[in-house]
Protein backbone atom coordinates (compact mmCIF):
# COMPACT_ATOMS: atom_id res chain seq x y z
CA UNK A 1 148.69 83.09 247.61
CA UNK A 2 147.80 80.32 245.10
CA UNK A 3 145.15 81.94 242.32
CA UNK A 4 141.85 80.24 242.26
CA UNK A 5 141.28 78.24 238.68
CA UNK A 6 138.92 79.45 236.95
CA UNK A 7 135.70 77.32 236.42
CA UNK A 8 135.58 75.34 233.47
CA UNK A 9 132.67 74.69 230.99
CA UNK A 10 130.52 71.78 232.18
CA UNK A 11 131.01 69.10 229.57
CA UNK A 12 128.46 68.51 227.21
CA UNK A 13 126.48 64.83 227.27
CA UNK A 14 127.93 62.15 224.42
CA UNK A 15 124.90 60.76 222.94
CA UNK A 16 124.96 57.20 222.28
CA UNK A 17 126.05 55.64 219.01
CA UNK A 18 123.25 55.86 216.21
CA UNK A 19 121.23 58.95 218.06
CA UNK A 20 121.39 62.42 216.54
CA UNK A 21 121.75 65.14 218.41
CA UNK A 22 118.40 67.34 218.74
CA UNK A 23 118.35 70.47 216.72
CA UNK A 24 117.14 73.92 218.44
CA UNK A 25 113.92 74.93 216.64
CA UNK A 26 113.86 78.75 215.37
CA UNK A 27 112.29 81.15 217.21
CA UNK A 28 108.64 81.80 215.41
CA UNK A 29 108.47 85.43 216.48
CA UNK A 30 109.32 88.05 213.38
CA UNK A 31 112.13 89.94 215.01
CA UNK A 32 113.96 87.17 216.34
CA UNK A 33 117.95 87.26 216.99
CA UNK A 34 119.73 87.29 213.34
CA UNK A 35 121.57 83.73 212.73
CA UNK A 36 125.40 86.47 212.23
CA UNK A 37 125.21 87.47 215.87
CA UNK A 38 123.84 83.41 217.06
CA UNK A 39 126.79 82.57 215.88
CA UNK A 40 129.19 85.20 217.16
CA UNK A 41 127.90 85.24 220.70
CA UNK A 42 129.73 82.54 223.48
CA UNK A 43 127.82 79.95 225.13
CA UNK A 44 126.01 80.37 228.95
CA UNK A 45 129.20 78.14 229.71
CA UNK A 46 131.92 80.58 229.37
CA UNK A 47 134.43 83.08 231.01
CA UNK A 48 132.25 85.66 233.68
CA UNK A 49 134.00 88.22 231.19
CA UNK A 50 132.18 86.37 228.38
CA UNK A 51 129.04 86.25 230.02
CA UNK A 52 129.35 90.16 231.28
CA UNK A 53 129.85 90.94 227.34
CA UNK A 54 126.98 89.09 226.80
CA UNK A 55 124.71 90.60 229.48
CA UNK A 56 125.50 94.00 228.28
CA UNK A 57 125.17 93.37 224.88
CA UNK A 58 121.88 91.99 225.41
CA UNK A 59 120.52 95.00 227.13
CA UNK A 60 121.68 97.30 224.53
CA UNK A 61 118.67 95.15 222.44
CA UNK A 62 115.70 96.82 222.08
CA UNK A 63 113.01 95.45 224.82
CA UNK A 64 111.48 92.65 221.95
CA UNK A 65 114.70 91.11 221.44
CA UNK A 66 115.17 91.30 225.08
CA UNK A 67 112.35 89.61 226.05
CA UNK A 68 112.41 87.08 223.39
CA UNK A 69 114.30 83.45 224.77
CA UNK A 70 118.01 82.91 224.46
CA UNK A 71 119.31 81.02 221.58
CA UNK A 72 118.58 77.55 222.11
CA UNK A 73 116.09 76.96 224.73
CA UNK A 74 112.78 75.85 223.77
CA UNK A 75 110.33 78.30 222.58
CA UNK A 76 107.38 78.96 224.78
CA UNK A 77 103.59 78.60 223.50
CA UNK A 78 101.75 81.86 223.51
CA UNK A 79 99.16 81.60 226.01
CA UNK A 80 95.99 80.50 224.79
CA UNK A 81 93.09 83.26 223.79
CA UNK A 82 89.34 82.86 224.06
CA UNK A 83 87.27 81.52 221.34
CA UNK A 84 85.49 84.35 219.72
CA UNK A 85 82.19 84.01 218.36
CA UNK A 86 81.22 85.68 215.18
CA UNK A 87 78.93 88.68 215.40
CA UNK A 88 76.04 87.97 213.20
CA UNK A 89 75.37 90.70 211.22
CA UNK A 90 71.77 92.55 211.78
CA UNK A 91 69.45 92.36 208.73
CA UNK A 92 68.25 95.99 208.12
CA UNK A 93 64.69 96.09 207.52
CA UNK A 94 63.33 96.21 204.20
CA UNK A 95 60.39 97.97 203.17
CA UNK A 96 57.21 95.52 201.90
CA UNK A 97 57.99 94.93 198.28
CA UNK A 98 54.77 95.49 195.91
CA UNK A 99 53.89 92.87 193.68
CA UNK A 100 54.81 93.63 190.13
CA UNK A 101 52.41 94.99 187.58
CA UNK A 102 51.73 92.04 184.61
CA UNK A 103 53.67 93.53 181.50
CA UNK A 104 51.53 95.77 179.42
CA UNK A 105 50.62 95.24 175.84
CA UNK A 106 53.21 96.00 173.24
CA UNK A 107 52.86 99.69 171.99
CA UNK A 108 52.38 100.21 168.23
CA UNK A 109 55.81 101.65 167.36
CA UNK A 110 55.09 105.49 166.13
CA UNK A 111 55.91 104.39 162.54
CA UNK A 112 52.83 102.83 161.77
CA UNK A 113 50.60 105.84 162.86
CA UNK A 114 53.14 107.97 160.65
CA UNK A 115 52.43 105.80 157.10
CA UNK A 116 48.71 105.62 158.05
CA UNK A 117 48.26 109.38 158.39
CA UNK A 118 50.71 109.63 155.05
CA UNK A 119 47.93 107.04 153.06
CA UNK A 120 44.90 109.25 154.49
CA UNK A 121 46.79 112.35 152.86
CA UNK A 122 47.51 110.76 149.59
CA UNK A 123 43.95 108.97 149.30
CA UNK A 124 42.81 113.03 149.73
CA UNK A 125 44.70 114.14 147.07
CA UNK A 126 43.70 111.21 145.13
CA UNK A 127 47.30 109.45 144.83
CA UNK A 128 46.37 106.25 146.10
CA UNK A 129 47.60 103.04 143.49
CA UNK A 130 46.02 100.03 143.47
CA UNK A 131 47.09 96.49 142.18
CA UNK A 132 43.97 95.36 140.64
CA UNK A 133 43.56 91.83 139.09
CA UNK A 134 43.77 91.81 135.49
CA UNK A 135 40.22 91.28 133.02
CA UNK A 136 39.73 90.26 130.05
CA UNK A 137 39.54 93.56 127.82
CA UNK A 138 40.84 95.38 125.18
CA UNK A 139 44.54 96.09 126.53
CA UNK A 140 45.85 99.86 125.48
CA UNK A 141 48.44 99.80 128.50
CA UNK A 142 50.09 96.55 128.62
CA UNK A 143 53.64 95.80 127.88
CA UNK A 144 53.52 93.39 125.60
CA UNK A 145 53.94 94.95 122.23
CA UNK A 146 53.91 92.43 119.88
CA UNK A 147 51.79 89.41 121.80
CA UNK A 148 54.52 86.99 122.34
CA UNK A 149 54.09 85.83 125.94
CA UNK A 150 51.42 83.47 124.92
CA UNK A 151 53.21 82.82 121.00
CA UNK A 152 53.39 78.60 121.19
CA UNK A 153 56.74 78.59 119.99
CA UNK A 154 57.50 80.60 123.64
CA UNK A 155 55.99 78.64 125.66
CA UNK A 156 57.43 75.27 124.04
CA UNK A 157 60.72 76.60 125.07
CA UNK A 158 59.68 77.41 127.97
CA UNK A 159 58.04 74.09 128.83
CA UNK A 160 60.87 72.10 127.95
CA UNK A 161 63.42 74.43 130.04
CA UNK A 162 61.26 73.94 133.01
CA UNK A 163 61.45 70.29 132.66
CA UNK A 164 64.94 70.02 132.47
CA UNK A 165 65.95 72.57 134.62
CA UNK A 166 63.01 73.18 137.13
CA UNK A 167 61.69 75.98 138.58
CA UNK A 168 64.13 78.49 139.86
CA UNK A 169 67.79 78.65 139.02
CA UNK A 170 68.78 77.69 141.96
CA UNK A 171 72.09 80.14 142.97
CA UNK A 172 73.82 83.89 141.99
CA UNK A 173 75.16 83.91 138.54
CA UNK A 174 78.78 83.23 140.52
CA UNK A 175 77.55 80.22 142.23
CA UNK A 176 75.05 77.67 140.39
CA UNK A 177 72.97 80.14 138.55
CA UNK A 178 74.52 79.86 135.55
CA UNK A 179 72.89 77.42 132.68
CA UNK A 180 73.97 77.10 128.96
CA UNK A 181 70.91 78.43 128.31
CA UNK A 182 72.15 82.02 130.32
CA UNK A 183 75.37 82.09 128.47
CA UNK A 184 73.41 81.38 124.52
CA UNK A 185 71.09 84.12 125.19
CA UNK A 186 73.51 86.67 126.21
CA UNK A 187 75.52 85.87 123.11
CA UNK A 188 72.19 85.93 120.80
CA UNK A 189 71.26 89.26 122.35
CA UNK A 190 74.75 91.10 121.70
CA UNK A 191 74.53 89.39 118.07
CA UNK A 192 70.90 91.45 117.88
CA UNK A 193 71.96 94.16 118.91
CA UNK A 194 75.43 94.69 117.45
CA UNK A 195 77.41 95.18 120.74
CA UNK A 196 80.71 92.88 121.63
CA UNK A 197 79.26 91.16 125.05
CA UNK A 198 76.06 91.28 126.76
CA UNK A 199 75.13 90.65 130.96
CA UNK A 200 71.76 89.32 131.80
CA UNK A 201 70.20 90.57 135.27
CA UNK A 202 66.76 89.23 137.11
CA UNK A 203 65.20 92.01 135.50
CA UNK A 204 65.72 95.83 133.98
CA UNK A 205 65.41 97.48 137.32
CA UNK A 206 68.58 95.80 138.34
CA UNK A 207 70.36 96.33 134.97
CA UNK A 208 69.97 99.81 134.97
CA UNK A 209 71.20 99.95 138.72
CA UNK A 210 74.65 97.52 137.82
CA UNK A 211 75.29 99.82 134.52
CA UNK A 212 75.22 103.40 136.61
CA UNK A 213 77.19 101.81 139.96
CA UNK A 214 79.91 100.42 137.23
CA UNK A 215 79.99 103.78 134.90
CA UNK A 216 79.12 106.56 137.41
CA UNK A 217 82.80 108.30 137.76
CA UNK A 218 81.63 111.14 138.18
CA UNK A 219 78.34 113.07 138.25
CA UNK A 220 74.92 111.94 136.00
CA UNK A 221 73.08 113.97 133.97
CA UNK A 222 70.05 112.25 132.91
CA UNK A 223 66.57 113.33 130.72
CA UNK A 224 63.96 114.84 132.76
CA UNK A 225 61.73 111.57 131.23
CA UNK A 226 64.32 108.56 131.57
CA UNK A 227 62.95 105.92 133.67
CA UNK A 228 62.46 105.85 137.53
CA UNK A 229 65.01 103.40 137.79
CA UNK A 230 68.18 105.15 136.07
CA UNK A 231 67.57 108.71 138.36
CA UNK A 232 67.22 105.87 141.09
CA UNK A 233 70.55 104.47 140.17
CA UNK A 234 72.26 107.77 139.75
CA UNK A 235 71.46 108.45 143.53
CA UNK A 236 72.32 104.91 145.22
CA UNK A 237 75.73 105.46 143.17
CA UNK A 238 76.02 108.06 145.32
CA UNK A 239 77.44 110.88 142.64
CA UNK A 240 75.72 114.19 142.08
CA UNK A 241 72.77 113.59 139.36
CA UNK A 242 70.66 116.57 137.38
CA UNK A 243 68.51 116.35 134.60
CA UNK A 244 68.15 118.34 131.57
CA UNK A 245 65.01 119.49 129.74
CA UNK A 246 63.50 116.40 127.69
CA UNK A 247 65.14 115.73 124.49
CA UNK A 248 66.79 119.49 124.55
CA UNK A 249 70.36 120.05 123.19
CA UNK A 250 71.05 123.17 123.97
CA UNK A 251 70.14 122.58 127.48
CA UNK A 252 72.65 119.94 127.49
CA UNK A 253 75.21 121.58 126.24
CA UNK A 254 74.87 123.89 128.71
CA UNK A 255 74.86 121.38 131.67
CA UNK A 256 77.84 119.30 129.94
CA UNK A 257 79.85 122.35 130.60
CA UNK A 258 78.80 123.44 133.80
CA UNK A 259 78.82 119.57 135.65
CA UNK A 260 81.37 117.75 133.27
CA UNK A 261 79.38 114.94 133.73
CA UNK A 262 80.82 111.03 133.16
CA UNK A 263 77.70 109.66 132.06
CA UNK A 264 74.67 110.63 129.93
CA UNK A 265 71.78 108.53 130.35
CA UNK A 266 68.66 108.49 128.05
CA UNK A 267 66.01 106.06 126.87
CA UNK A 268 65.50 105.80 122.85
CA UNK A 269 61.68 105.53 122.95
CA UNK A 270 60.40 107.44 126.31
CA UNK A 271 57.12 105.67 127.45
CA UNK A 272 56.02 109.17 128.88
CA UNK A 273 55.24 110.55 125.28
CA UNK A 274 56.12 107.69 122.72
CA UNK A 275 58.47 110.02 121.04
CA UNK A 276 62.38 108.69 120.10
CA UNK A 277 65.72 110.43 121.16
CA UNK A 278 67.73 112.18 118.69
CA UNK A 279 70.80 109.31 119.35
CA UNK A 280 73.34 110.88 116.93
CA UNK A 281 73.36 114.37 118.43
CA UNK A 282 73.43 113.39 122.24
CA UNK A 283 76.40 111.34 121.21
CA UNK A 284 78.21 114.11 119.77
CA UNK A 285 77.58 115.62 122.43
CA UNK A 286 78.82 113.32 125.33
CA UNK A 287 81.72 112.51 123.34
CA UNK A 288 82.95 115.96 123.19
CA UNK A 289 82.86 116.36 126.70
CA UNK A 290 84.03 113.10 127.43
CA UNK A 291 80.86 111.27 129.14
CA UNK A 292 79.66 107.59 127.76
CA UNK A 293 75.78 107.70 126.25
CA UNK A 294 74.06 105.24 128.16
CA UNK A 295 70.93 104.40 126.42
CA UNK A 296 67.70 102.43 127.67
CA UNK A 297 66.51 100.34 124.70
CA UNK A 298 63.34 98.83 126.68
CA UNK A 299 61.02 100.34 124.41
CA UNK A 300 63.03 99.79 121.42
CA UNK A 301 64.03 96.19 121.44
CA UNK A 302 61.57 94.22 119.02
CA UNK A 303 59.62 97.14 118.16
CA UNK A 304 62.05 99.45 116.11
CA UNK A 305 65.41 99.03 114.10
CA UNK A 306 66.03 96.76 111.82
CA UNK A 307 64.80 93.12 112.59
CA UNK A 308 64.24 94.75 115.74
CA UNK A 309 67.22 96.01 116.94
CA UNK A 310 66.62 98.71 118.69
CA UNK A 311 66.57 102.43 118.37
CA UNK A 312 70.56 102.96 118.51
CA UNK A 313 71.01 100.22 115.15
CA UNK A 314 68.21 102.10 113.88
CA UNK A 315 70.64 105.51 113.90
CA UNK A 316 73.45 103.46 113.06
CA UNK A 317 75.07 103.80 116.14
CA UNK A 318 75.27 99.84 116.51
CA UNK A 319 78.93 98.71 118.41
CA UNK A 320 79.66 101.95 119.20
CA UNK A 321 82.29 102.36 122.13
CA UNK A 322 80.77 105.08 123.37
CA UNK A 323 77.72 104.01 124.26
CA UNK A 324 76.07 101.57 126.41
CA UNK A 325 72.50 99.84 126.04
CA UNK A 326 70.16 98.41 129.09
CA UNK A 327 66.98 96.87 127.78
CA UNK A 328 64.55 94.86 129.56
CA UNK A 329 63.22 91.41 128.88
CA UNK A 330 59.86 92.24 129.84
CA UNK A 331 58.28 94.53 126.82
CA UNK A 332 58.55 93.05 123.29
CA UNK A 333 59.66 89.74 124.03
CA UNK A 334 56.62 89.02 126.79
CA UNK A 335 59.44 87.18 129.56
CA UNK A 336 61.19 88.23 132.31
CA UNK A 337 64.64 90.30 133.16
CA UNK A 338 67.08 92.60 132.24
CA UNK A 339 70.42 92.95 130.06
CA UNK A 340 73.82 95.10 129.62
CA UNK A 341 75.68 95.22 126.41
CA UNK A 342 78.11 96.85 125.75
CA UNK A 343 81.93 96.40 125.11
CA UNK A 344 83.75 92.53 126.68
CA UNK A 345 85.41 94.71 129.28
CA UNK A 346 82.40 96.10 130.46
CA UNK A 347 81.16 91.99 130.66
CA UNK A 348 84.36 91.58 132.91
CA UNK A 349 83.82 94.41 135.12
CA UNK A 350 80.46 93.74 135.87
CA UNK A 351 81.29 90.09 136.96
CA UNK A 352 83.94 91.23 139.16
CA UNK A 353 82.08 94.40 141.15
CA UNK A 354 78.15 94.19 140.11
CA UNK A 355 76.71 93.92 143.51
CA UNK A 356 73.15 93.61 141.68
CA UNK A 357 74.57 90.75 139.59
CA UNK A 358 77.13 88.67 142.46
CA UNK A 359 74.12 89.25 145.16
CA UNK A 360 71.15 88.58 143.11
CA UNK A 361 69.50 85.04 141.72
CA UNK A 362 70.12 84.70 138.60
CA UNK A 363 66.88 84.56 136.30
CA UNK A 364 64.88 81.08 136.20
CA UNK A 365 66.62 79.06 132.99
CA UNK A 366 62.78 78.75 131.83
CA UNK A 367 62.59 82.17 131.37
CA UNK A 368 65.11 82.48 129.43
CA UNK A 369 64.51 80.07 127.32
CA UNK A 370 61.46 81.71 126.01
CA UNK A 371 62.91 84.71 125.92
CA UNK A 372 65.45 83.44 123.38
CA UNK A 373 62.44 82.29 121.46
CA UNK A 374 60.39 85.59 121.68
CA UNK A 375 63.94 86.86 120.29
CA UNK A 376 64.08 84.68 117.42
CA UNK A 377 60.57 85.33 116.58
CA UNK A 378 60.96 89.20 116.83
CA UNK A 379 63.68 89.15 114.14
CA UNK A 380 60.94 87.82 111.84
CA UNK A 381 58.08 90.08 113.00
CA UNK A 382 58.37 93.26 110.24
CA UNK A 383 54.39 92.74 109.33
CA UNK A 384 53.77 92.63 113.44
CA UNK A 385 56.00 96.06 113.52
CA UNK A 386 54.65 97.65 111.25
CA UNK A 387 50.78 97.01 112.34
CA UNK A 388 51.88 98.75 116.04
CA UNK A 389 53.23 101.56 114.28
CA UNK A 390 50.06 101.75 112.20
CA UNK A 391 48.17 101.37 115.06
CA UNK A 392 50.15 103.98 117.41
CA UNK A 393 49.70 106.43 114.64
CA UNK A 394 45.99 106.26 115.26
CA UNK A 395 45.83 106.60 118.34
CA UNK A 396 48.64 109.55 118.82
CA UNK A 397 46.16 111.37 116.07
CA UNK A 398 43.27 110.53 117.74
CA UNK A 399 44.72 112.16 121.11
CA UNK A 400 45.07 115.98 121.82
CA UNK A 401 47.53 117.27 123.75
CA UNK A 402 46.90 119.71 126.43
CA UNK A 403 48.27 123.43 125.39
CA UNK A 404 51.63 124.30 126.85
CA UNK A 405 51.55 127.02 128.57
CA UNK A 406 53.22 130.47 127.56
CA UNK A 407 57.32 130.77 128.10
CA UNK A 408 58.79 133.37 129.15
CA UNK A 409 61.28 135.41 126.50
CA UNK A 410 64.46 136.04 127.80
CA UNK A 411 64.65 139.23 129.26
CA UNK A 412 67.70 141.94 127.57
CA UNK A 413 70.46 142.56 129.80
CA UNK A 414 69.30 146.08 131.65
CA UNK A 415 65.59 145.93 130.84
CA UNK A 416 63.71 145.72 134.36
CA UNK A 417 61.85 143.29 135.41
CA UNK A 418 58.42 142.92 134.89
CA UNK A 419 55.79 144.22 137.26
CA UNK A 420 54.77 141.32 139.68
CA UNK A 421 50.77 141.60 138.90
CA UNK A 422 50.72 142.68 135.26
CA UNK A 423 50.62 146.29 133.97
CA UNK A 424 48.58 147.50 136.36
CA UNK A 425 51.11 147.64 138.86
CA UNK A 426 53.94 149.40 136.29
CA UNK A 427 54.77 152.87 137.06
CA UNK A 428 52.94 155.43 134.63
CA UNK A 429 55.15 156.67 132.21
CA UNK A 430 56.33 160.01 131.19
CA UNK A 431 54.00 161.77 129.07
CA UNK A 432 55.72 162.86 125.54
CA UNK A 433 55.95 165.92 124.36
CA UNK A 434 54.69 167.34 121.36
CA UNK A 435 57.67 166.61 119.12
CA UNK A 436 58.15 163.23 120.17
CA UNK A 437 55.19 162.04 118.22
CA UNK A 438 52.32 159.95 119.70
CA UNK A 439 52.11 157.88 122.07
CA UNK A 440 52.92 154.23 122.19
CA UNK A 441 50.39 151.49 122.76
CA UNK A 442 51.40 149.70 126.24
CA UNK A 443 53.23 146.67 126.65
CA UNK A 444 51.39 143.89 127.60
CA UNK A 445 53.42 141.93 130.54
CA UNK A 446 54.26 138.35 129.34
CA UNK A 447 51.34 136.08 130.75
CA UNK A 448 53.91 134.08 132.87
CA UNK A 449 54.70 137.38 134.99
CA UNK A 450 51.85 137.15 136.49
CA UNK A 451 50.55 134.96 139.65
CA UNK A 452 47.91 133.33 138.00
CA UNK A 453 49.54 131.75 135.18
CA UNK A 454 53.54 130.96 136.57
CA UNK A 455 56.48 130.22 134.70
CA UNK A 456 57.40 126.50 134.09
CA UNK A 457 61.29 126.78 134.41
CA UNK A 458 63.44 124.02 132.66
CA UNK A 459 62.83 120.73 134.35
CA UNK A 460 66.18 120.54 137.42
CA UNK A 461 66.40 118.34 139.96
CA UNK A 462 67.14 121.67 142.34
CA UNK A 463 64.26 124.24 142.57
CA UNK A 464 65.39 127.41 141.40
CA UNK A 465 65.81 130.13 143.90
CA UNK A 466 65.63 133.27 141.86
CA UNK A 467 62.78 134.35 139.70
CA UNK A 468 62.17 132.44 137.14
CA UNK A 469 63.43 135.17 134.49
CA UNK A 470 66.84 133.75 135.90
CA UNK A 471 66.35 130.73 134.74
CA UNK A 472 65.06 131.02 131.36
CA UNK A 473 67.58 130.70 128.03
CA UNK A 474 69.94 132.36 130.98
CA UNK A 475 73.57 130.28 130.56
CA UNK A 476 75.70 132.87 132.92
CA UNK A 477 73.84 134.33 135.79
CA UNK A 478 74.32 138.26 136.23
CA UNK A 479 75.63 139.45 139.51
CA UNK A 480 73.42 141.91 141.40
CA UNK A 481 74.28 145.34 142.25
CA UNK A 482 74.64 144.44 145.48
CA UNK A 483 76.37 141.06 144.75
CA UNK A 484 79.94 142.77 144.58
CA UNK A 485 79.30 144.41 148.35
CA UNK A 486 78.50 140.64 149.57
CA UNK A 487 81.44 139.09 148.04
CA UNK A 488 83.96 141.64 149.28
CA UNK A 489 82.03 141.65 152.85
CA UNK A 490 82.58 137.24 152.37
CA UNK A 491 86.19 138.06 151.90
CA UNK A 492 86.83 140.25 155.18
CA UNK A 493 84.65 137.70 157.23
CA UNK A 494 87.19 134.78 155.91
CA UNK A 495 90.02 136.98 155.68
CA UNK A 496 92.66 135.68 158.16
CA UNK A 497 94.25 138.56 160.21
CA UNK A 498 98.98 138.67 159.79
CA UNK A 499 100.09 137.61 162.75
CA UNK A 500 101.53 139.93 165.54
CA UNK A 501 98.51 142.48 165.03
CA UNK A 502 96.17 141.94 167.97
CA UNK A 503 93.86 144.82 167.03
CA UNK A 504 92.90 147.41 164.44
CA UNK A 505 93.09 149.61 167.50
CA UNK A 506 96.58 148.37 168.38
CA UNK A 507 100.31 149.90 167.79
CA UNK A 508 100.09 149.04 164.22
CA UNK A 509 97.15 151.12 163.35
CA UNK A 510 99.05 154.36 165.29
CA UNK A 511 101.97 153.72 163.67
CA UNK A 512 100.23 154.25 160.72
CA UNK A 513 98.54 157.33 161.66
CA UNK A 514 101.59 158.77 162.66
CA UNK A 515 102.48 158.60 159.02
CA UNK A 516 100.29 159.57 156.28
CA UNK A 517 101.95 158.14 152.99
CA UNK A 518 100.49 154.84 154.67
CA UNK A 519 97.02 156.06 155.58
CA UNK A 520 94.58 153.58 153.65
């Protein structure tokens, strides 16, 4: 029996010379057959064995790969899907919108109602200032001392200076501010005055604010009457500042202890009651507790000294380095501004950190220029000094001081204090006996015990919170009897507990029970 030949492959179609043979496109569907097993499987032409291997390893396929077309047939198109239409979304309804109020008027922020009902309380108490135009009378409060704002030798300097230089200066003292005529007059004033270097400011305020800021280390102590503008500076330097009583030693000795203050400031003639600092003891002072004098000459300057120097050449204090002198522009000499002299470093300093001098205008060059000639008429003014002094003599005798009222004495260590309302209130004696002699007139209480007439304590810049006998002549304050309960009750508050004892009620405090050598 002759075996049957097996079947043959059907031979594959030669394509004619310059066509290229079509290419199966890949199967778009995600999980189609891998290109491995493509490659590995035989053609539909093969062996029946070949094709059986095939068929079963086809159906050992999950049912996608199943279904999807053999390798290289065509792919079929999926079958086409209805056009869907877009839903078109439903509009809710909205409620009927209410037409907008118009905007309202602007209310007056709550500030304005605060100052007014401040100026209806001051204008009660009768503290209300007013900036009344100037009339032509006989002028006891002006600040023109000796009458040169309207000398013609000031106001020809001034004229020609305004002429050449305009009106304002144009700039800081850093930027364009600075004119030959700035620079002359700060070398004429530290000439005057005896003092290496001197810094001109727009005006005294701002002098006195620049000197503080640059010298304020540490705290200020300043005289109860110095000038608004030094306590103002003392604060915006932001270092603790106190006062001491006016033109008191003792009382600043005391505080120049207590605060260790870096700076001292006083004024050489006080405007409050035309009387003069005693210079060479306040600088003994400060200089043996280390704090600079800084002294306010803008009273002095023109009026006292020699040639007009001021009040610290008048004590010979003149180039001191321990001391510092403001002065304004505006009193004597009849211009404009304010000045710092001192030592050249002091000059340097100030150019280099002055806020009130880098941010500020500098003064208008015509200004200055008849302040330079006030200044140079000033130094020849002894018969115009001496007629103010003649003429402030008058009027000082001519005025009478109110009465002070009564001070308290200090009161002896042990001696109780005073009854609150006088003697009326003290608790009746013992009556003597026979052998002790008669009686002893009673002691009148001192008349600031009592309500009506109160102590004045020395002038602070803290109110004093314990009666006033406290505060009088008192330089250590005497504990209490109960003051050594508080403290010790302070120190158990604070008092941080060892660590490992939860409780007094704990194992610690029975251990300690169960032996007595450790019983507090």
């Amino acid at each position: 029996m002759t075996p049957e030949p097996e079947p043959t492959a059907a031979p594959r179609p030669i394509a004619p010379p310059g066509a290229t043979e079509p290419r199966a496109e890949p199967h778009p569907a995600p999980h189609a057959t891998p290109q491995w097993e493509l490659q590995s499987e035989p053609r539909p032409g093969g062996s029946p064995q070949a094709r059986a291997a095939l068929a079963e390893r086809l159906a050992r396929r999950p049912a996608f790969t199943a279904a999807s077309p053999p390798p290289g047939s065509e792919p079929q198109a999926p079958p086409p899907q209805p056009a869907r239409t877009p839903a078109v979304p439903q509009a809710e309804p909205q409620p009927a919108r209410t037409p907008a109020a118009p905007p309202a008027a602007p209310a007056v922020p709550a500030v304005w109602d605060r100052l007014a009902r401040k100026a209806d309380l001051r204008a009660k108490a009768g503290l209300t200032r007013t900036a009344r135009v100037r009339a032509d009378a006989v002028d006891l409060a002006g600040n023109d001392y000796l009458g040169l704002s309207r000398h013609p030798d000031v106001l020809g300097a001034a004229a020609a200076a305004l002429a050449e230089h305009g009106l304002g200066a144009g700039g800081s003292r850093v930027v364009r501010g600075t004119t030959p005529l700035h620079e002359a007059f700060e070398a004429d004033f530290a000439r005057h005055t005896g003092t290496e270097t001197a810094v001109l400011y727009s005006s005294g305020y701002l002098a006195n604010l620049g000197a503080v800021a640059a010298l304020a280390a540490g705290p200020v102590l300043l005289d109860a009457h110095a000038h608004a503008s030094l306590h103002d500076a003392a604060r915006l330097a932001g270092r603790r500042a106190e006062t001491f009583a006016h033109n008191d030693l003792d009382d600043l000795e005391h505080r120049l202890r207590t605060l260790r203050p870096a700076l001292v400031a006083v004024e050489s003639v006080y405007s409050v009651l035309g009387d003069a600092a005693p210079l060479r003891e306040l600088l003994a002072l400060a200089g043996a507790h280390g704090a600079l004098l800084l002294v306010d000459e803008a009273h002095a300057v023109g009026t006292v000294g020699p040639h007009g120097a001021g009040g610290v050449a008048a004590a010979g204090l003149a180039g001191d380095p321990g001391i510092v002198v403001t002065a304004t522009l505006s009193k004597a000499l009849g211009a404009a501004g304010g000045i710092v002299a001192g030592p050249a470093v002091l000059r340097r300093h100030l150019h280099d950190t002055g806020r009130t001098f880098i941010y500020d205008t500098a003064p208008p060059p015509a200004v200055i220029a008849g302040a330079a000639a006030a200044l140079a008429v000033a130094r020849e003014s002894d018969s115009a000094r001496t007629e103010l002094a003649r003429r402030a003599a008058l009027a000082a005798a001519s005025w009478t001081p109110p009465r002070p009222r009564p001070a308290c004495a200090r009161r002896p260590p042990g001696t109780p204090a005073p009854p609150p309302n006088g003697p009326r209130d003290a608790p009746p004696a013992a009556s003597p006996s026979a052998a002790s002699g008669p009686r002893p007139p009673p002691t009148t209480a001192p008349a600031c015990a009592s309500p009506s007439t109160p102590a004045s304590p020395r002038p602070s810049s803290r109110p004093p919170s314990t009666p006033s006998w406290r505060h009088v002549r008192d330089p250590v304050p005497r504990p209490g009897p109960g003051d050594r309960h508080r403290h010790r009750r302070r120190q158990d508050r604070h008092r941080r507990r060892p660590r490992g004892r939860a409780h007094p009620a704990g194992p610690q405090r029975r251990r300690h029970q169960d032996r007595p050598d450790r019983r507090r």
